[in-house]
N, C-alpha and C. Protein backbone atom coordinates (compact mmCIF):
# COMPACT_ATOMS: atom_id res chain seq x y z
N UNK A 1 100.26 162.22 85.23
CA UNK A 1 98.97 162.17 85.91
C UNK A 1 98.60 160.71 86.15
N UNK A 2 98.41 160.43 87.36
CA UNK A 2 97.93 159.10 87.92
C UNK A 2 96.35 159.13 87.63
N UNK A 3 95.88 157.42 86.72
CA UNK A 3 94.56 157.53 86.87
C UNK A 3 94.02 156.80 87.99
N UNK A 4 93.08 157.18 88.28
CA UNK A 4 92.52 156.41 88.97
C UNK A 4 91.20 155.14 88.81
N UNK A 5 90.74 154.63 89.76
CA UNK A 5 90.06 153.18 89.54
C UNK A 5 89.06 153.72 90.17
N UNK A 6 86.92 153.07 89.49
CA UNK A 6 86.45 152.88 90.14
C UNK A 6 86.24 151.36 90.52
N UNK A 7 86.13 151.25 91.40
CA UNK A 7 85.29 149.74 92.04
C UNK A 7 84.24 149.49 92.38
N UNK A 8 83.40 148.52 91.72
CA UNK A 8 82.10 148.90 91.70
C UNK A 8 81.61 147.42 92.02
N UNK A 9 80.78 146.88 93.27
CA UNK A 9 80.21 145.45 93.09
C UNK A 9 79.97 144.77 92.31
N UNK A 10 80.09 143.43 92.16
CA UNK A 10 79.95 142.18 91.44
C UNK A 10 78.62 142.85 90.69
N UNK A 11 77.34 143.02 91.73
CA UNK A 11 76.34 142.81 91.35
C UNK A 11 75.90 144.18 90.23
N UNK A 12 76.89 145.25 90.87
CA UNK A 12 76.33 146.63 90.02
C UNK A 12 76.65 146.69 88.62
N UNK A 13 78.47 146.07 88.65
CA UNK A 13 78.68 146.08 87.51
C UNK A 13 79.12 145.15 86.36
N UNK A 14 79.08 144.23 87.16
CA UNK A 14 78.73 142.49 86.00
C UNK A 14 77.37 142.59 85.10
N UNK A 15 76.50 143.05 85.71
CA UNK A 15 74.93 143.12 84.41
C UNK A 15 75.21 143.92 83.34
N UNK A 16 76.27 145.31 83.45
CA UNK A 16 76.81 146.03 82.48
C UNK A 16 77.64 144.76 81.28
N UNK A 17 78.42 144.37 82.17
CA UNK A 17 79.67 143.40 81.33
C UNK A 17 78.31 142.42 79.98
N UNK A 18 77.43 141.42 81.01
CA UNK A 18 76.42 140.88 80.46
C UNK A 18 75.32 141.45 79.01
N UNK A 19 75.61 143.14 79.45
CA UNK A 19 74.91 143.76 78.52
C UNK A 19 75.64 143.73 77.04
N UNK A 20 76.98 143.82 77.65
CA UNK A 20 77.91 144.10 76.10
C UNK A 20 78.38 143.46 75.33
N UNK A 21 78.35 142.12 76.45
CA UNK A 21 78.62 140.73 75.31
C UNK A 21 77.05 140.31 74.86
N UNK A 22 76.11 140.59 75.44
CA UNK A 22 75.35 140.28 74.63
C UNK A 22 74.68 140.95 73.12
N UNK A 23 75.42 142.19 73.63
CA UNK A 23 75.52 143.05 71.72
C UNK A 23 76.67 143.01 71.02
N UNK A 24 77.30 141.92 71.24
CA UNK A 24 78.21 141.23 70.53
C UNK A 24 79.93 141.70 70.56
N UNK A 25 80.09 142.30 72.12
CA UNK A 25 81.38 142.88 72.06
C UNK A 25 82.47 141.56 73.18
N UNK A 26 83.58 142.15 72.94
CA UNK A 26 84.40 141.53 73.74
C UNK A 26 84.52 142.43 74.92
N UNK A 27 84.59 141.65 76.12
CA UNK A 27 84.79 142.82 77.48
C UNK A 27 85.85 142.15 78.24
N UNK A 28 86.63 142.48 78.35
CA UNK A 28 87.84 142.49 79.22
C UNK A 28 87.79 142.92 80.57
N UNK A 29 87.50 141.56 82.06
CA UNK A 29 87.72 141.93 83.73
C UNK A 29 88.37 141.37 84.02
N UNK A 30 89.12 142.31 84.90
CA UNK A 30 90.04 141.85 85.65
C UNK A 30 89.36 140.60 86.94
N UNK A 31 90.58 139.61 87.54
CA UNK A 31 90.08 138.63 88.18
C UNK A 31 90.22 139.36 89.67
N UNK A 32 89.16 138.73 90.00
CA UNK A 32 88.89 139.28 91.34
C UNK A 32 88.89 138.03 92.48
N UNK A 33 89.09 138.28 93.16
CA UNK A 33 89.30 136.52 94.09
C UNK A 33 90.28 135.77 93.57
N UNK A 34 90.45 134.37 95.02
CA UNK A 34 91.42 133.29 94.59
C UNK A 34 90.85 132.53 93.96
N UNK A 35 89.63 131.74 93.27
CA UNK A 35 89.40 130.96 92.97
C UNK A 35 89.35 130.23 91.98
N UNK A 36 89.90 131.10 90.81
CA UNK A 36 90.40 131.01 89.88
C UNK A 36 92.11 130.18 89.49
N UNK A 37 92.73 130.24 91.21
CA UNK A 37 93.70 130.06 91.54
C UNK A 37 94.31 128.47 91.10
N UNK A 38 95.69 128.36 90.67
CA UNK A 38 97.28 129.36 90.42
C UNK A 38 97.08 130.32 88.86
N UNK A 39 96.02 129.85 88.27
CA UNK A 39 96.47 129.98 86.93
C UNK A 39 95.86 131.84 86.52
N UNK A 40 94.97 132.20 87.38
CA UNK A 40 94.58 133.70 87.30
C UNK A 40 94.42 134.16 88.78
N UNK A 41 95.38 135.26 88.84
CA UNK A 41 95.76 135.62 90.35
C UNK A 41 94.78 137.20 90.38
N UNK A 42 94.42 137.05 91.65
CA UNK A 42 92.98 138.44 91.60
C UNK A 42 93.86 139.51 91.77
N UNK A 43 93.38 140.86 90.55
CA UNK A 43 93.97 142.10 90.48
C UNK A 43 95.06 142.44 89.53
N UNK A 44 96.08 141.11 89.41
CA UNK A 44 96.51 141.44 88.15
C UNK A 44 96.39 140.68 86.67
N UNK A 45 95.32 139.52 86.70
CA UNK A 45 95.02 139.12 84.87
C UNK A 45 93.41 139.28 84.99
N UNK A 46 93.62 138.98 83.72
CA UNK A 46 92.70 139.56 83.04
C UNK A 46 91.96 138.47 82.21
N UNK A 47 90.11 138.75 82.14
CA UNK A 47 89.83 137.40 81.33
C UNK A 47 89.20 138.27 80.38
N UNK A 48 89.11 137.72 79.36
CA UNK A 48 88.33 138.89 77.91
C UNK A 48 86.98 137.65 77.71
N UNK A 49 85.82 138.45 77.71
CA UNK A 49 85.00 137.07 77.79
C UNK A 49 84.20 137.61 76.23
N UNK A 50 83.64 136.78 76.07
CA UNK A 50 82.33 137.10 74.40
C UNK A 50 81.17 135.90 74.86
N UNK A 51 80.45 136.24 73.84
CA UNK A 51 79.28 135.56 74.18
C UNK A 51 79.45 133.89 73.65
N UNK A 52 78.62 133.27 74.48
CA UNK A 52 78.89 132.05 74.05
C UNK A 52 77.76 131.44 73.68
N UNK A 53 77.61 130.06 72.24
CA UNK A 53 76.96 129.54 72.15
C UNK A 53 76.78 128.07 72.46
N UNK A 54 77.23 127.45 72.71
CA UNK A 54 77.19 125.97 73.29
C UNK A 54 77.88 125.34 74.32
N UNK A 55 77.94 126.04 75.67
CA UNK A 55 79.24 125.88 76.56
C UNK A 55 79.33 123.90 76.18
N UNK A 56 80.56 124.22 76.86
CA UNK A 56 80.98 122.32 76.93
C UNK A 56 81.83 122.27 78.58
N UNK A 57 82.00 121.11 78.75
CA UNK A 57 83.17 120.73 79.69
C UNK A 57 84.47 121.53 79.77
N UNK A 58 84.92 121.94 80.44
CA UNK A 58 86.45 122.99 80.35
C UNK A 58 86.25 124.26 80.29
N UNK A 59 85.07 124.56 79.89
CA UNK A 59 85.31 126.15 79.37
C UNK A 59 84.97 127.30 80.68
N UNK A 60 85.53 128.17 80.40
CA UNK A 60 86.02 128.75 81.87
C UNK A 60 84.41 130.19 81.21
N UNK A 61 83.64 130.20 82.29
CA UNK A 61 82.58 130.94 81.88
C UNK A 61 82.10 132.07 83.03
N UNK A 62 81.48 132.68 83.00
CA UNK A 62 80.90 133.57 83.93
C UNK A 62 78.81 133.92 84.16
N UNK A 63 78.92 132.87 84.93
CA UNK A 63 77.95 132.74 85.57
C UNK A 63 76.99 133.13 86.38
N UNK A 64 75.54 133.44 86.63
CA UNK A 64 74.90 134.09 87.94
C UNK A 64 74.04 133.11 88.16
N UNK A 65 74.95 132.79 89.53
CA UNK A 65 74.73 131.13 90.39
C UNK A 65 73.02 131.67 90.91
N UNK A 66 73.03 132.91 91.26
CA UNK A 66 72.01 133.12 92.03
C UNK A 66 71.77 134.89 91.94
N UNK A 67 70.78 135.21 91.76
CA UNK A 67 70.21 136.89 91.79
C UNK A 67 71.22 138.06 92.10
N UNK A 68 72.20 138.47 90.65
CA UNK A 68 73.27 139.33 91.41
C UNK A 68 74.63 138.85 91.91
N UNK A 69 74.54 137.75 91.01
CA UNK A 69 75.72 136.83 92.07
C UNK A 69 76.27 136.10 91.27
N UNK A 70 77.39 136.26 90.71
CA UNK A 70 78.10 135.96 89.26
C UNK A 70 80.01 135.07 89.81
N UNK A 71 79.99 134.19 88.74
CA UNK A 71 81.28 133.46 89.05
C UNK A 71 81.66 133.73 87.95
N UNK A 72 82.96 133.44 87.99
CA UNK A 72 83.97 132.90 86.50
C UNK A 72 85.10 131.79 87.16
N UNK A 73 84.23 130.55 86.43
CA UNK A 73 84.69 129.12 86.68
C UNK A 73 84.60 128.50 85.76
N UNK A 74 84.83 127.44 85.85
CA UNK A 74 85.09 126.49 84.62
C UNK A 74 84.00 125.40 84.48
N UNK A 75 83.39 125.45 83.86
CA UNK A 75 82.30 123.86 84.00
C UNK A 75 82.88 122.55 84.33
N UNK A 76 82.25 122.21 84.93
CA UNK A 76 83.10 120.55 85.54
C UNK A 76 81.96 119.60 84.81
N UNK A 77 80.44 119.86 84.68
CA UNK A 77 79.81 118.59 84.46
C UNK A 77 78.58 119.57 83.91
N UNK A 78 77.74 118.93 82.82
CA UNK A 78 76.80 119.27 82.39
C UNK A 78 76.19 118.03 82.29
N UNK A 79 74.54 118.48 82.53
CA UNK A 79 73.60 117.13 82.82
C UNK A 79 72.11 117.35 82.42
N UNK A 80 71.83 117.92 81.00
CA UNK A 80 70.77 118.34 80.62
C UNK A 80 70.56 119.60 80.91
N UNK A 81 70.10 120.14 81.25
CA UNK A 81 70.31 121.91 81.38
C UNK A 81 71.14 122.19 82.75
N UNK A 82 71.67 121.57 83.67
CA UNK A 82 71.84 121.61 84.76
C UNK A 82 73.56 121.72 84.72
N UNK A 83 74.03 122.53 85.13
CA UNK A 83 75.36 123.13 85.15
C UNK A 83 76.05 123.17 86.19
N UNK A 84 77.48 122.08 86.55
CA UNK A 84 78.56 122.04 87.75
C UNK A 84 79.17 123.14 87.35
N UNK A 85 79.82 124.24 88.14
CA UNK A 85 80.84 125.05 88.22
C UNK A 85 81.92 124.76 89.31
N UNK A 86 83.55 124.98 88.77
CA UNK A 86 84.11 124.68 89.96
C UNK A 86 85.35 125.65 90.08
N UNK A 87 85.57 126.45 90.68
CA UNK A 87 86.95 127.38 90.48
C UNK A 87 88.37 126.52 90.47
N UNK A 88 89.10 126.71 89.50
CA UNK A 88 90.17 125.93 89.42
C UNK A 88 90.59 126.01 90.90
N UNK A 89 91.04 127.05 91.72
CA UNK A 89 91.59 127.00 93.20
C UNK A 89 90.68 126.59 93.98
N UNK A 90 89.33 125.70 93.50
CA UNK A 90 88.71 125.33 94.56
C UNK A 90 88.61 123.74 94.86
N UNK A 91 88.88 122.99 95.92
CA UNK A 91 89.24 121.86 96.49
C UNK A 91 87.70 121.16 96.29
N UNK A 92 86.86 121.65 97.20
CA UNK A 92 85.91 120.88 97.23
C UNK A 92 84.35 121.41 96.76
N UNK A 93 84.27 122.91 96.61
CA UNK A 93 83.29 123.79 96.55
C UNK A 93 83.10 123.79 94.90
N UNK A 94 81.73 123.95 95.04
CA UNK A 94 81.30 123.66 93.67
C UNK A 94 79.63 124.65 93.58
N UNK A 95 79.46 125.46 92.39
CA UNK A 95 78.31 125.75 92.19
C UNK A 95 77.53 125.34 91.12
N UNK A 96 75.87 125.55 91.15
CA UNK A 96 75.08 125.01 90.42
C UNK A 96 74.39 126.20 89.51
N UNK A 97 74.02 125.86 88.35
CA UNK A 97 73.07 126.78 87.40
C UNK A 97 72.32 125.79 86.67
N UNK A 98 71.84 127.05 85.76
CA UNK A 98 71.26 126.20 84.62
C UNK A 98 71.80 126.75 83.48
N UNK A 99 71.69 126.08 82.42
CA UNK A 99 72.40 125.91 81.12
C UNK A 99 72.13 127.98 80.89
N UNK A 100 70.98 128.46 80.89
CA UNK A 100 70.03 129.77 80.67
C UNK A 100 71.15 130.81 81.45
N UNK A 101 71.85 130.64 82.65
CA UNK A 101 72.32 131.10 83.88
C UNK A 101 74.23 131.55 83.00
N UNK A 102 74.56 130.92 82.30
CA UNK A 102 76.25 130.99 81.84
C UNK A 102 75.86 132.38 80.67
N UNK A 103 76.59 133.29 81.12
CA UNK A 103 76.19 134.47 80.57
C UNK A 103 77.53 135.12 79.38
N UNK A 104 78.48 134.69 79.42
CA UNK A 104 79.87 135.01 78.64
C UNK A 104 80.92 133.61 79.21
N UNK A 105 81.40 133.44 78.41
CA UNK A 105 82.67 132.71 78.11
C UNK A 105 83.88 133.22 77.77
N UNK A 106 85.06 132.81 78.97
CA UNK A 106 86.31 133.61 78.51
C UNK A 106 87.22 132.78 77.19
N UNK A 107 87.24 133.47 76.19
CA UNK A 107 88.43 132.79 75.43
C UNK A 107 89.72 133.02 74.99
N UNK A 108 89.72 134.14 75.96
CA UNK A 108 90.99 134.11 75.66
C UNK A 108 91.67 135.55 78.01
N UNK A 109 92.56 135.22 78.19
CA UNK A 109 93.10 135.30 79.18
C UNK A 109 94.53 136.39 78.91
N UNK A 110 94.42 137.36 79.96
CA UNK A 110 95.62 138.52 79.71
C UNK A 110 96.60 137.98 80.99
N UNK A 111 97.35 136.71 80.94
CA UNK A 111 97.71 136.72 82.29
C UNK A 111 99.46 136.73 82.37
N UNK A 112 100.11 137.73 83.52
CA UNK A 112 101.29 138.10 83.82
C UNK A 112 101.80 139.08 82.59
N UNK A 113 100.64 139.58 81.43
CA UNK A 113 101.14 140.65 80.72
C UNK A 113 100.66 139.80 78.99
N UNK A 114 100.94 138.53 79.25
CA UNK A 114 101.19 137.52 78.27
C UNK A 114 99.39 136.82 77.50
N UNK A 115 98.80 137.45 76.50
CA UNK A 115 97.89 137.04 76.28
C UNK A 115 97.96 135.25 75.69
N UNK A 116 96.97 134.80 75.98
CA UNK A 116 96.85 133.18 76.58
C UNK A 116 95.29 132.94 75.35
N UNK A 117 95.04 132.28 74.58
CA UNK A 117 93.77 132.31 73.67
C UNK A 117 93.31 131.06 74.19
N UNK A 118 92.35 130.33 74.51
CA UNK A 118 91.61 128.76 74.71
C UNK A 118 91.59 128.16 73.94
N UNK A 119 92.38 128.29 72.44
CA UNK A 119 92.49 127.76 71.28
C UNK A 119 93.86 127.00 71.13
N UNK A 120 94.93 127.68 72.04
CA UNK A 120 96.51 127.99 71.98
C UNK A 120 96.29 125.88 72.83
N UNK A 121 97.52 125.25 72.40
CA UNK A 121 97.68 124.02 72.19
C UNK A 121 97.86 124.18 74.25
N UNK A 122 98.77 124.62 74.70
CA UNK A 122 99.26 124.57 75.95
C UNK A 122 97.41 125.26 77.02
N UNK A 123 97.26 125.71 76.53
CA UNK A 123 95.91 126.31 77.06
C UNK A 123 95.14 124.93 77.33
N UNK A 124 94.57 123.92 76.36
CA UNK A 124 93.78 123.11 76.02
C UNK A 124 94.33 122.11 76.62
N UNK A 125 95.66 121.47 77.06
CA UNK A 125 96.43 120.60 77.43
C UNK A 125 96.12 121.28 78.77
N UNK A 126 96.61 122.23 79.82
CA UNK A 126 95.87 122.87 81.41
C UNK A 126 94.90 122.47 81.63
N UNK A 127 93.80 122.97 80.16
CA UNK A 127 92.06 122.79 81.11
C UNK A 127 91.81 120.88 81.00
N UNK A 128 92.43 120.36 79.79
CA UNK A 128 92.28 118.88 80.05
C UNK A 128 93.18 118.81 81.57
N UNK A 129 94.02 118.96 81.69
CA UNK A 129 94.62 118.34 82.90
C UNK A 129 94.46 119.04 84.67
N UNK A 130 94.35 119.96 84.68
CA UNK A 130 94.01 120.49 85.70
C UNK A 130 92.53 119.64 86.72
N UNK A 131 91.81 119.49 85.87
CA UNK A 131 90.14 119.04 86.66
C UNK A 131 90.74 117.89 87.17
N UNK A 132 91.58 116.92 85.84
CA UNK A 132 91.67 115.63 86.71
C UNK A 132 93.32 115.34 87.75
N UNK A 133 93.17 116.51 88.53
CA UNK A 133 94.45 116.63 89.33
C UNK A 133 93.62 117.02 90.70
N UNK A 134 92.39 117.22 90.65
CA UNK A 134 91.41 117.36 91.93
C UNK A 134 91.74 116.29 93.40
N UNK A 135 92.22 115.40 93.14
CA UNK A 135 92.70 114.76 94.10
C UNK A 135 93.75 115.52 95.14
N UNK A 136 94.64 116.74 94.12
CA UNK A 136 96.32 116.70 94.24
C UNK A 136 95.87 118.31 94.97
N UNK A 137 95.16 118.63 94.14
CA UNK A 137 94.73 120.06 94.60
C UNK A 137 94.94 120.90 95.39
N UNK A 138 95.11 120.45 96.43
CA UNK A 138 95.03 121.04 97.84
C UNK A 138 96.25 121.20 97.92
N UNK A 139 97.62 120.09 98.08
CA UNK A 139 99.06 120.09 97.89
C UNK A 139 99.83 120.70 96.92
N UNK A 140 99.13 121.18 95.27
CA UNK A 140 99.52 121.60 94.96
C UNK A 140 99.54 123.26 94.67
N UNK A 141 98.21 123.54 95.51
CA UNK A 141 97.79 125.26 95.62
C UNK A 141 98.66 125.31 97.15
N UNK A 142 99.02 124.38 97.95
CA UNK A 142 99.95 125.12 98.79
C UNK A 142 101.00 125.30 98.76
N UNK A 143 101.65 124.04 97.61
CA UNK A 143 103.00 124.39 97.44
C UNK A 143 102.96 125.71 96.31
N UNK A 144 101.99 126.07 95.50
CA UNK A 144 102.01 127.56 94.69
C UNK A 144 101.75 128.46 95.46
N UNK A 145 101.32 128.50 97.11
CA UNK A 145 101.33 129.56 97.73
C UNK A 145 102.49 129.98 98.41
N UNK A 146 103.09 128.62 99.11
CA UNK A 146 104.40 129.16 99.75
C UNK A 146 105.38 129.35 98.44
N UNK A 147 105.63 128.55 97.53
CA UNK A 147 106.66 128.97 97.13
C UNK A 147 106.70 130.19 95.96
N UNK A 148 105.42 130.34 95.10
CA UNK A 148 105.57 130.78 94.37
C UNK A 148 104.90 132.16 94.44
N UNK A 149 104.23 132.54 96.01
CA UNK A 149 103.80 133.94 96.21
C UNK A 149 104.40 133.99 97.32
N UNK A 150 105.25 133.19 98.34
CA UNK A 150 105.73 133.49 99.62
C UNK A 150 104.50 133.70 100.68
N UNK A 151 103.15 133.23 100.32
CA UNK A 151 102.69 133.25 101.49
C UNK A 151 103.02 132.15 102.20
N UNK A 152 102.85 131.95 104.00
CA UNK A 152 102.96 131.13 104.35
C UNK A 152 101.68 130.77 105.10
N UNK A 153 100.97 129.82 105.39
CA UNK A 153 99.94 129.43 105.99
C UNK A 153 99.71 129.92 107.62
N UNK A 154 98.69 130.64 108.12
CA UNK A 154 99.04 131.11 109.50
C UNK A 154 99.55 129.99 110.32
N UNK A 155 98.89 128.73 109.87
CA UNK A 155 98.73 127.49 111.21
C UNK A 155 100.28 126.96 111.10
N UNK A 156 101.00 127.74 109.94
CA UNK A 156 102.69 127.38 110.34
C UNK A 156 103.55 128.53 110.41
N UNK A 157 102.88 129.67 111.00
CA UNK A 157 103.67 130.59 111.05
C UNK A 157 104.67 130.50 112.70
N UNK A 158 105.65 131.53 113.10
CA UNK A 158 105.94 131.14 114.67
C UNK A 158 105.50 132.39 115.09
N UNK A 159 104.79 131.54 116.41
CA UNK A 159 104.45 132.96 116.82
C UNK A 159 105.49 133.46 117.87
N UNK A 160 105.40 134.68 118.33
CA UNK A 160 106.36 135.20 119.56
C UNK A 160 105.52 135.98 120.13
N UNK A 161 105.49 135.22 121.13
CA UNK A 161 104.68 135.92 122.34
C UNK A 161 105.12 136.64 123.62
């Protein structure tokens, strides 16, 4: 017997997720979007988030930037209550909160089958190095797209007309 999936909006069913870490459970979602991108690919990993008490720099969190409207990114900069978010696959785009606004923290990651903890030495060595590769970013999410998912970019595809 095949089960099946519901799918349910960001907005309907992220306040559920919010509810359960805040009575102290672990909740396990799957990633949805690229922006998380190379390191969590949308549909097949997985982030297990819990509640958090003191975000810092690095920590990959899940956020509602705005009414209903939730990320899971990584903090880039904190500045008194005032909170940078930036999706690892994102080049130049960046969102804002407030300290009140970061609702769960992932610590640990289900990704390619292989559970991943934010504690694990190689984990902590990524989130240090990844932010300061923002320069490279762009060159290096395209060379992980062509080579390592086979997409190819439309603006180099051939066309035949």
């Amino acid at each position: 017997m095949q089960k099946s999936a519901i799918q349910l909006p960001n907005s309907e069913f992220l306040p559920h997720v919010c509810e359960l870490v805040n009575q102290g459970h672990k909740v396990s979602i799957r990633a949805k979007g690229n922006s998380m991108r190379p390191f969590l690919e949308s549909g097949r990993d997985i982030a297990v988030l819990s509640r958090i008490d003191k975000p810092k720099v690095g920590d990959v969190v899940l956020a509602e930037i705005a009414k209903g409207k939730y990320v899971l990114h990584r903090i880039d900069k904190i500045h008194a209550d005032d909170i940078t978010l930036r999706g690892d696959g994102n080049i130049k785009g960046t969102e804002q909160c407030k300290i009140e606004d970061i609702r769960a923290v992932a610590n640990e990651f289900v990704r390619k089958g292989k559970t991943w903890r934010t504690t694990c030495l190689q984990w902590k060595f990524y989130s240090w190095l990844w932010p300061r590769l923002l320069p490279f970013r762009r060159l290096l999410l395209a060379l992980y797209r062509l080579f390592w998912l086979g997409e190819i970019p439309n603006r180099l595809k051939v066309r035949n007309k």
